[in-house]
C-alpha atoms as a PDB file:
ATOM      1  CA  UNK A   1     119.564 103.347  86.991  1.00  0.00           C
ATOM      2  CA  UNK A   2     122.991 103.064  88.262  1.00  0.00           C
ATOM      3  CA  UNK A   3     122.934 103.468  92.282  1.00  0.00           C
ATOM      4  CA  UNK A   4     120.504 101.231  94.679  1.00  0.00           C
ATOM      5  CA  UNK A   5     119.966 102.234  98.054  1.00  0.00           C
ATOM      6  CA  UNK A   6     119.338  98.760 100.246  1.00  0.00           C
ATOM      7  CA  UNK A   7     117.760  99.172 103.747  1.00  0.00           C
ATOM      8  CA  UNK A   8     117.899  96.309 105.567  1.00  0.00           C
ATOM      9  CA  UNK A   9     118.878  94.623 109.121  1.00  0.00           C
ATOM     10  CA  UNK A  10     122.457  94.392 110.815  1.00  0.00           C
ATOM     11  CA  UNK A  11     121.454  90.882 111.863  1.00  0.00           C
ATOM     12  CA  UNK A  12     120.972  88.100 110.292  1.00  0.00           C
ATOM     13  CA  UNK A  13     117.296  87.459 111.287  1.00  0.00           C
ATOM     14  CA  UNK A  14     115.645  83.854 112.245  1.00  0.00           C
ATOM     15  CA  UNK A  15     115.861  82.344 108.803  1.00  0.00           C
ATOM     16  CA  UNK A  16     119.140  81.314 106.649  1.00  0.00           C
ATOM     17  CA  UNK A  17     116.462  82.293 103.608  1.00  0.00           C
ATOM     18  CA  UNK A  18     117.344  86.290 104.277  1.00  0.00           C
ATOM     19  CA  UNK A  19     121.195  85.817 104.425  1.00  0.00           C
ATOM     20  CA  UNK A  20     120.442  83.977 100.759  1.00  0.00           C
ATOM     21  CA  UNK A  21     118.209  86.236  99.836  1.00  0.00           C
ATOM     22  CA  UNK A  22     120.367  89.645 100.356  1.00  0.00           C
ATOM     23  CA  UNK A  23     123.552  87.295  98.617  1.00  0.00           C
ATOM     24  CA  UNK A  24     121.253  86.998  95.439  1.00  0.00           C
ATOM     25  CA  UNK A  25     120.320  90.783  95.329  1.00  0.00           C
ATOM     26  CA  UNK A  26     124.479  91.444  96.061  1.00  0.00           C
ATOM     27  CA  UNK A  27     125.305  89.000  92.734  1.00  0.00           C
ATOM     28  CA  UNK A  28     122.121  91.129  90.731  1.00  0.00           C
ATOM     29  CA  UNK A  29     123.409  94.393  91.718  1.00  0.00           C
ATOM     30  CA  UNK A  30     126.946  93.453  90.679  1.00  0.00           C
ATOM     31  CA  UNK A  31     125.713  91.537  87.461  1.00  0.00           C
ATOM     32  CA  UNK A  32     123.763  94.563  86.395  1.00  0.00           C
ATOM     33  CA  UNK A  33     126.561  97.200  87.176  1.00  0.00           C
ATOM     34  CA  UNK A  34     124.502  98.717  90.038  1.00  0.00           C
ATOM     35  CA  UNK A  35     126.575 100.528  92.374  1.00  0.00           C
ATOM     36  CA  UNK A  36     125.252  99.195  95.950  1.00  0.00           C
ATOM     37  CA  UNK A  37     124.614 102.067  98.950  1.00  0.00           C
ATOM     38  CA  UNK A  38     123.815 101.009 101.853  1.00  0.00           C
ATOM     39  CA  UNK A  39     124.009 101.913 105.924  1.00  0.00           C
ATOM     40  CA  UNK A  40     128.099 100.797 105.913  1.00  0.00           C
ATOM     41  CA  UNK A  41     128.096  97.679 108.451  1.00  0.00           C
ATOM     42  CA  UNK A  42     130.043  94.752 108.135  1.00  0.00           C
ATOM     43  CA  UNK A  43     127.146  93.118 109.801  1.00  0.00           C
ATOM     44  CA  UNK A  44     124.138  91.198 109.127  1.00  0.00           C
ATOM     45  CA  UNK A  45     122.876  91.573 106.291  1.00  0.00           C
ATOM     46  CA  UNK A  46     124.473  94.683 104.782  1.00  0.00           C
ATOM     47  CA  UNK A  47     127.200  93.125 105.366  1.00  0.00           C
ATOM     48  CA  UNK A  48     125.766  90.246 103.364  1.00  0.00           C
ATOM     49  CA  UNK A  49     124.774  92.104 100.536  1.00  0.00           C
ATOM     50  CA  UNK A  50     128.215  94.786 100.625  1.00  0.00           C
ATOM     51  CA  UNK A  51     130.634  91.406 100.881  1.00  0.00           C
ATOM     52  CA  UNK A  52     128.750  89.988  97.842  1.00  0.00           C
ATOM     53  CA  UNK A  53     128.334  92.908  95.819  1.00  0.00           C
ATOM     54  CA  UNK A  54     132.637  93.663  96.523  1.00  0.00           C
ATOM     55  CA  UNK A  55     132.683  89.671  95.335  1.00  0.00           C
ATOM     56  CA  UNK A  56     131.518  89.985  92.289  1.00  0.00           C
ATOM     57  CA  UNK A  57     133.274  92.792  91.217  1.00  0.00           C
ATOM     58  CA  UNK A  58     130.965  95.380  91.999  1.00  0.00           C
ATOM     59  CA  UNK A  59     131.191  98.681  93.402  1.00  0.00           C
ATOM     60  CA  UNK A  60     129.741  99.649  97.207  1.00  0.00           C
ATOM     61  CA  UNK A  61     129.249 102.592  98.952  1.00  0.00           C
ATOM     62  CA  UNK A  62     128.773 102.828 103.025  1.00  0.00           C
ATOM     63  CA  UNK A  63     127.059 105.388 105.160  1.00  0.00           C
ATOM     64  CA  UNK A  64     127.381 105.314 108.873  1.00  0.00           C
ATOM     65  CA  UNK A  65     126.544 107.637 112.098  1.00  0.00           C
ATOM     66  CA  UNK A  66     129.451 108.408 113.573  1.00  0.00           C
ATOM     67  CA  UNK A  67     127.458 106.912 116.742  1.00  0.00           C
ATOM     68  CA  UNK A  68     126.968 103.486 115.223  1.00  0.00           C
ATOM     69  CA  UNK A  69     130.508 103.614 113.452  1.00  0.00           C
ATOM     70  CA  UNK A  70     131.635 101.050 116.500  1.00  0.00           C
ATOM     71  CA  UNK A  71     128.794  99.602 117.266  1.00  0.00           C
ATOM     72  CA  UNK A  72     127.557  98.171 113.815  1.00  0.00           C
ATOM     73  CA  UNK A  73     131.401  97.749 113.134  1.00  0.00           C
ATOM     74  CA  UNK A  74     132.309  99.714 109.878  1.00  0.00           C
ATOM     75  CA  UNK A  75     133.034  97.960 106.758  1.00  0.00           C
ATOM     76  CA  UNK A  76     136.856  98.048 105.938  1.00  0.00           C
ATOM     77  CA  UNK A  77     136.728  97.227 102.499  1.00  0.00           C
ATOM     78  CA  UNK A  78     134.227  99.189 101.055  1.00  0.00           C
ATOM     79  CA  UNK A  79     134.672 101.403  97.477  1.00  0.00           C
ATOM     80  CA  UNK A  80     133.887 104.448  99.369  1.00  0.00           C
ATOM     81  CA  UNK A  81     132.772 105.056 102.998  1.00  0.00           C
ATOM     82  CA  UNK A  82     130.846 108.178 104.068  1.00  0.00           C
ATOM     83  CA  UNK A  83     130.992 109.068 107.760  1.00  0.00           C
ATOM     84  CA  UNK A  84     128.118 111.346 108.907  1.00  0.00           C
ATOM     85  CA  UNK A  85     127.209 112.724 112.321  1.00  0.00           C
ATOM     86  CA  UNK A  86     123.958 111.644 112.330  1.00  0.00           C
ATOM     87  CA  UNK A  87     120.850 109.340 111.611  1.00  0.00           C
ATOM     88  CA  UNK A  88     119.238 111.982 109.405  1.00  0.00           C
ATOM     89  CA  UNK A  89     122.636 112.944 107.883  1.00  0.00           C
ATOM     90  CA  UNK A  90     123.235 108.844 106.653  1.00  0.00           C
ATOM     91  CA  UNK A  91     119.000 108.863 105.465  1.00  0.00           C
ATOM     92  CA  UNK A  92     119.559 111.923 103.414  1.00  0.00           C
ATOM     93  CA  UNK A  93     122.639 111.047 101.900  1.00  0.00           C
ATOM     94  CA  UNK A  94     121.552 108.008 100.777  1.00  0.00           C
ATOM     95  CA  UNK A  95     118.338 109.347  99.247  1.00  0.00           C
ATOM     96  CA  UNK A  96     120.763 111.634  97.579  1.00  0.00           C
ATOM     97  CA  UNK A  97     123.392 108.609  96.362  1.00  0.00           C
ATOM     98  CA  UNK A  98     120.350 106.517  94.851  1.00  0.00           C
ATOM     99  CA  UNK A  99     118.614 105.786  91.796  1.00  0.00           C
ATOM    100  CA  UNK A 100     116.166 103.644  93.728  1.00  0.00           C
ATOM    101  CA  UNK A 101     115.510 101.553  96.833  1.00  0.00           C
ATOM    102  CA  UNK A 102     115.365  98.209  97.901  1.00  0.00           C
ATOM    103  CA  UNK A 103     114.412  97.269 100.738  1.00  0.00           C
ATOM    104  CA  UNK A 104     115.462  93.023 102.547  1.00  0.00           C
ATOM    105  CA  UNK A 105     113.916  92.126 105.776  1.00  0.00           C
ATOM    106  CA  UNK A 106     114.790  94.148 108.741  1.00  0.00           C
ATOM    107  CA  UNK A 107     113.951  95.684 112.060  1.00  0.00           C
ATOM    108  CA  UNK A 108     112.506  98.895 113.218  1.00  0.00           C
ATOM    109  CA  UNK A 109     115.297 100.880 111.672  1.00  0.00           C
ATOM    110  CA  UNK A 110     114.591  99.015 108.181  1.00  0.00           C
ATOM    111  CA  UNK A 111     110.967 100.226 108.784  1.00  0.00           C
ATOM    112  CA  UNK A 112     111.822 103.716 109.573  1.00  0.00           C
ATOM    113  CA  UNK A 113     114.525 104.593 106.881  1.00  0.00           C
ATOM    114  CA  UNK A 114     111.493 102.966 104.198  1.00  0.00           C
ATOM    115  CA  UNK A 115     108.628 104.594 105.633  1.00  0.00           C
ATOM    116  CA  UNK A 116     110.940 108.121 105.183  1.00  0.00           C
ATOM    117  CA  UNK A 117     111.929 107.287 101.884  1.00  0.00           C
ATOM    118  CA  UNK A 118     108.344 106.165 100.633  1.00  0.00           C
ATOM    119  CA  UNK A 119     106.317 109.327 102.157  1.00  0.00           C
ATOM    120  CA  UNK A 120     109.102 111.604 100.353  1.00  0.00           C
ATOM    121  CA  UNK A 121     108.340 110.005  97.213  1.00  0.00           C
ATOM    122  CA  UNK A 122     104.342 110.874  98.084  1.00  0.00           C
ATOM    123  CA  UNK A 123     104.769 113.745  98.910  1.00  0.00           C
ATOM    124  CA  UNK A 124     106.996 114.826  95.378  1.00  0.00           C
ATOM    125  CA  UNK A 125     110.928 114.985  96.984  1.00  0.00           C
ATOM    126  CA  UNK A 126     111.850 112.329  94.710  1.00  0.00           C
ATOM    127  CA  UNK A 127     110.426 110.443  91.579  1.00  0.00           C
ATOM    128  CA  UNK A 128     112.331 107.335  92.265  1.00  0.00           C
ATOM    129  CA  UNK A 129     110.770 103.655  92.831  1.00  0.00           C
ATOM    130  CA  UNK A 130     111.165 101.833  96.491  1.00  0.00           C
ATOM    131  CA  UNK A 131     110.581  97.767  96.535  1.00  0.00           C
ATOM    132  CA  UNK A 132     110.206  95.334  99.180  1.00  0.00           C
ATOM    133  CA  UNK A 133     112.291  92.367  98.161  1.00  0.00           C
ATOM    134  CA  UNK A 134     109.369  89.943 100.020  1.00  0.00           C
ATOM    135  CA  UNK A 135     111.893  86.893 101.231  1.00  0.00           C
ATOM    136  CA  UNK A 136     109.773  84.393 102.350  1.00  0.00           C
ATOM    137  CA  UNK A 137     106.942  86.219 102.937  1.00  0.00           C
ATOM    138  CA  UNK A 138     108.755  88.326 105.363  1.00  0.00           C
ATOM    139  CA  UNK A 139     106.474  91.929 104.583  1.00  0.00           C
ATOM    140  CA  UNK A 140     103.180  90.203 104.293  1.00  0.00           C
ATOM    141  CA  UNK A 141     101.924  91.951 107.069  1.00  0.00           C
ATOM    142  CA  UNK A 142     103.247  94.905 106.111  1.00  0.00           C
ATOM    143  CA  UNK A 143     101.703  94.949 102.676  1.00  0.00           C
ATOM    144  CA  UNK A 144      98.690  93.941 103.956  1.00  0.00           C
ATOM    145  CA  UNK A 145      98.671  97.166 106.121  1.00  0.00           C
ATOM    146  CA  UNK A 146      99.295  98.917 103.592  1.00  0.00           C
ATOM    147  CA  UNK A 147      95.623  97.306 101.752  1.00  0.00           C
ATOM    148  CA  UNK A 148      94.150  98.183 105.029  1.00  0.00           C
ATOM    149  CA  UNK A 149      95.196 101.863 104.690  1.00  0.00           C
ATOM    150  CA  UNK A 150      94.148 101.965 101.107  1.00  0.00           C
ATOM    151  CA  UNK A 151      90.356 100.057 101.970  1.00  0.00           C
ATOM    152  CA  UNK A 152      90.282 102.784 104.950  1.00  0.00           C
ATOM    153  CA  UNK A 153      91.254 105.773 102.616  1.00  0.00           C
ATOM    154  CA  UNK A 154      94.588 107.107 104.190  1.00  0.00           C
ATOM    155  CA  UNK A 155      96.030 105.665 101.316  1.00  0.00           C
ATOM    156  CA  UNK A 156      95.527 107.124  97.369  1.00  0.00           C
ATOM    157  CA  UNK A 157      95.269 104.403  94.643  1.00  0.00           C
ATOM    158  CA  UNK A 158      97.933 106.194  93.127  1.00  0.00           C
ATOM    159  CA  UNK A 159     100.562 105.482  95.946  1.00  0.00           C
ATOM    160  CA  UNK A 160      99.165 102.493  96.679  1.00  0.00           C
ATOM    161  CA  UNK A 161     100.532 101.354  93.147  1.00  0.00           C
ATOM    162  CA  UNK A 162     103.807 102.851  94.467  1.00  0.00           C
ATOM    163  CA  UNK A 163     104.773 100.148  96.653  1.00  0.00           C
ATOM    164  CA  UNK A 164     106.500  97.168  94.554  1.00  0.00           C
ATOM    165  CA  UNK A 165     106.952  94.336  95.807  1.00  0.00           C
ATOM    166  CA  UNK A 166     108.681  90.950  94.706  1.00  0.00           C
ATOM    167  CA  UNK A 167     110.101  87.736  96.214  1.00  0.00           C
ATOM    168  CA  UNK A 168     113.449  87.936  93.715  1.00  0.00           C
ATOM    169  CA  UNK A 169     115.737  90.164  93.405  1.00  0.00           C
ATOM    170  CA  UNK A 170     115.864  90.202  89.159  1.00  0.00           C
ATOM    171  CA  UNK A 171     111.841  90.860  89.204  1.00  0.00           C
ATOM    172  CA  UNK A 172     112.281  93.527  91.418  1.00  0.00           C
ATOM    173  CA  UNK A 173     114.755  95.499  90.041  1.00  0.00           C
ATOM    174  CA  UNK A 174     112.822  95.020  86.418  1.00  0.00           C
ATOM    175  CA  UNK A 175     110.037  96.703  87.342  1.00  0.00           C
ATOM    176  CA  UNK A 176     112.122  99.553  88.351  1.00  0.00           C
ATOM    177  CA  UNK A 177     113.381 100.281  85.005  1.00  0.00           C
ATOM    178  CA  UNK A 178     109.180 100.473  84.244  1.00  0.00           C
ATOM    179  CA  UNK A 179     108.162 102.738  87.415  1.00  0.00           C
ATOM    180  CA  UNK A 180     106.759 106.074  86.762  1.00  0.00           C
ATOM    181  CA  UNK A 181     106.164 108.234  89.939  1.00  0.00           C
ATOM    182  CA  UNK A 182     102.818 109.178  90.678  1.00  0.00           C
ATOM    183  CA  UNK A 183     101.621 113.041  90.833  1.00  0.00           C
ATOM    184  CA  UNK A 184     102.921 114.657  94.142  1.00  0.00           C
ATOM    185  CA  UNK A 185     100.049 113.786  96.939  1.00  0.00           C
ATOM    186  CA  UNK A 186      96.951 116.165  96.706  1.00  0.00           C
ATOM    187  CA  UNK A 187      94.511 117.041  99.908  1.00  0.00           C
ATOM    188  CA  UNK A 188      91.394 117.184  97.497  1.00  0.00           C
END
């Protein structure tokens, strides 16, 4: 596993715990030789994690919309930079760039490049794990749903078990090195 793919917000959110907790997973990345990808802004936290990751030594590489290029504010210093021309273009690219995917508190964005990434693993367009990195609690609710869906049966066992979560960045990333993908999703 060389490349992670980190979704997370462009802010910094309500706690100081998230800014911490993307630093730690930037030093974990770097300590482990991980090459970072992420969405290519300078701000919140990917810029958090990039500026830590480029701190330690590590290697990063950005992908950003042309259309949020400004906005978002582009990260200068980055190992490599890909500019795309759209939202799907940046998604599929860094599907493409990563080994696996990690993904820190964020907003709706956060929710809808995971949700992408996690149904293309169900559905057998990629074999690679995705984790919530849980800072305080942050995705309860979300894994929770994700119970509900399984107790309601829109949800296989088997993808389910997909879904890793873990409130440090070191446990996370081990149980990626021990994730085998599920069979592609049946409609038995």
């Amino acid at each position: 596993m060389k490349r992670i793919a980190v979704y997370c917000g462009s802010s910094f959110g309500a706690s100081e715990d998230y800014r911490v907790g993307a630093i730690e997973l930037g030093k974990e990345l770097a300590k482990r030789n991980m090459t970072l990808v992420y969405g290519g802004s300078s701000n919140g936290l990917m810029g958090a994690v990039a500026d830590t990751v480029l701190h330690e030594g590590g290697q990063v590489i950005g992908v950003i919309p042309k259309v949020l290029g400004d906005r978002e504010i582009s990260h200068t210093g980055l190992t490599q930079l890909f500019t795309v021309n759209t939202m799907h273009e940046r998604k599929a690219k860094m599907a493409e760039l990563a080994d696996g995917f990690v993904v820190l508190p964020g907003g709706t964005g956060t929710l809808e490049e995971f949700f992408e990434i996690f149904t293309w693993g169900q559905i057998g367009l990629h074999q690679k794990p995705c984790g919530l990195l849980n800072i305080q609690h942050y995705y309860d609710p979300l894994i929770s749903l994700f119970d509900h869906m399984f107790d309601q049966k829109f949800l296989q066992e088997k993808f389910r078990s997909m879904l890793l979560t873990e409130e440090k960045p070191a446990a996370l990333i081990d149980r990626f090195y021990h994730y085998t993908a599920p069979t592609i999703k049946s409609y038995d």
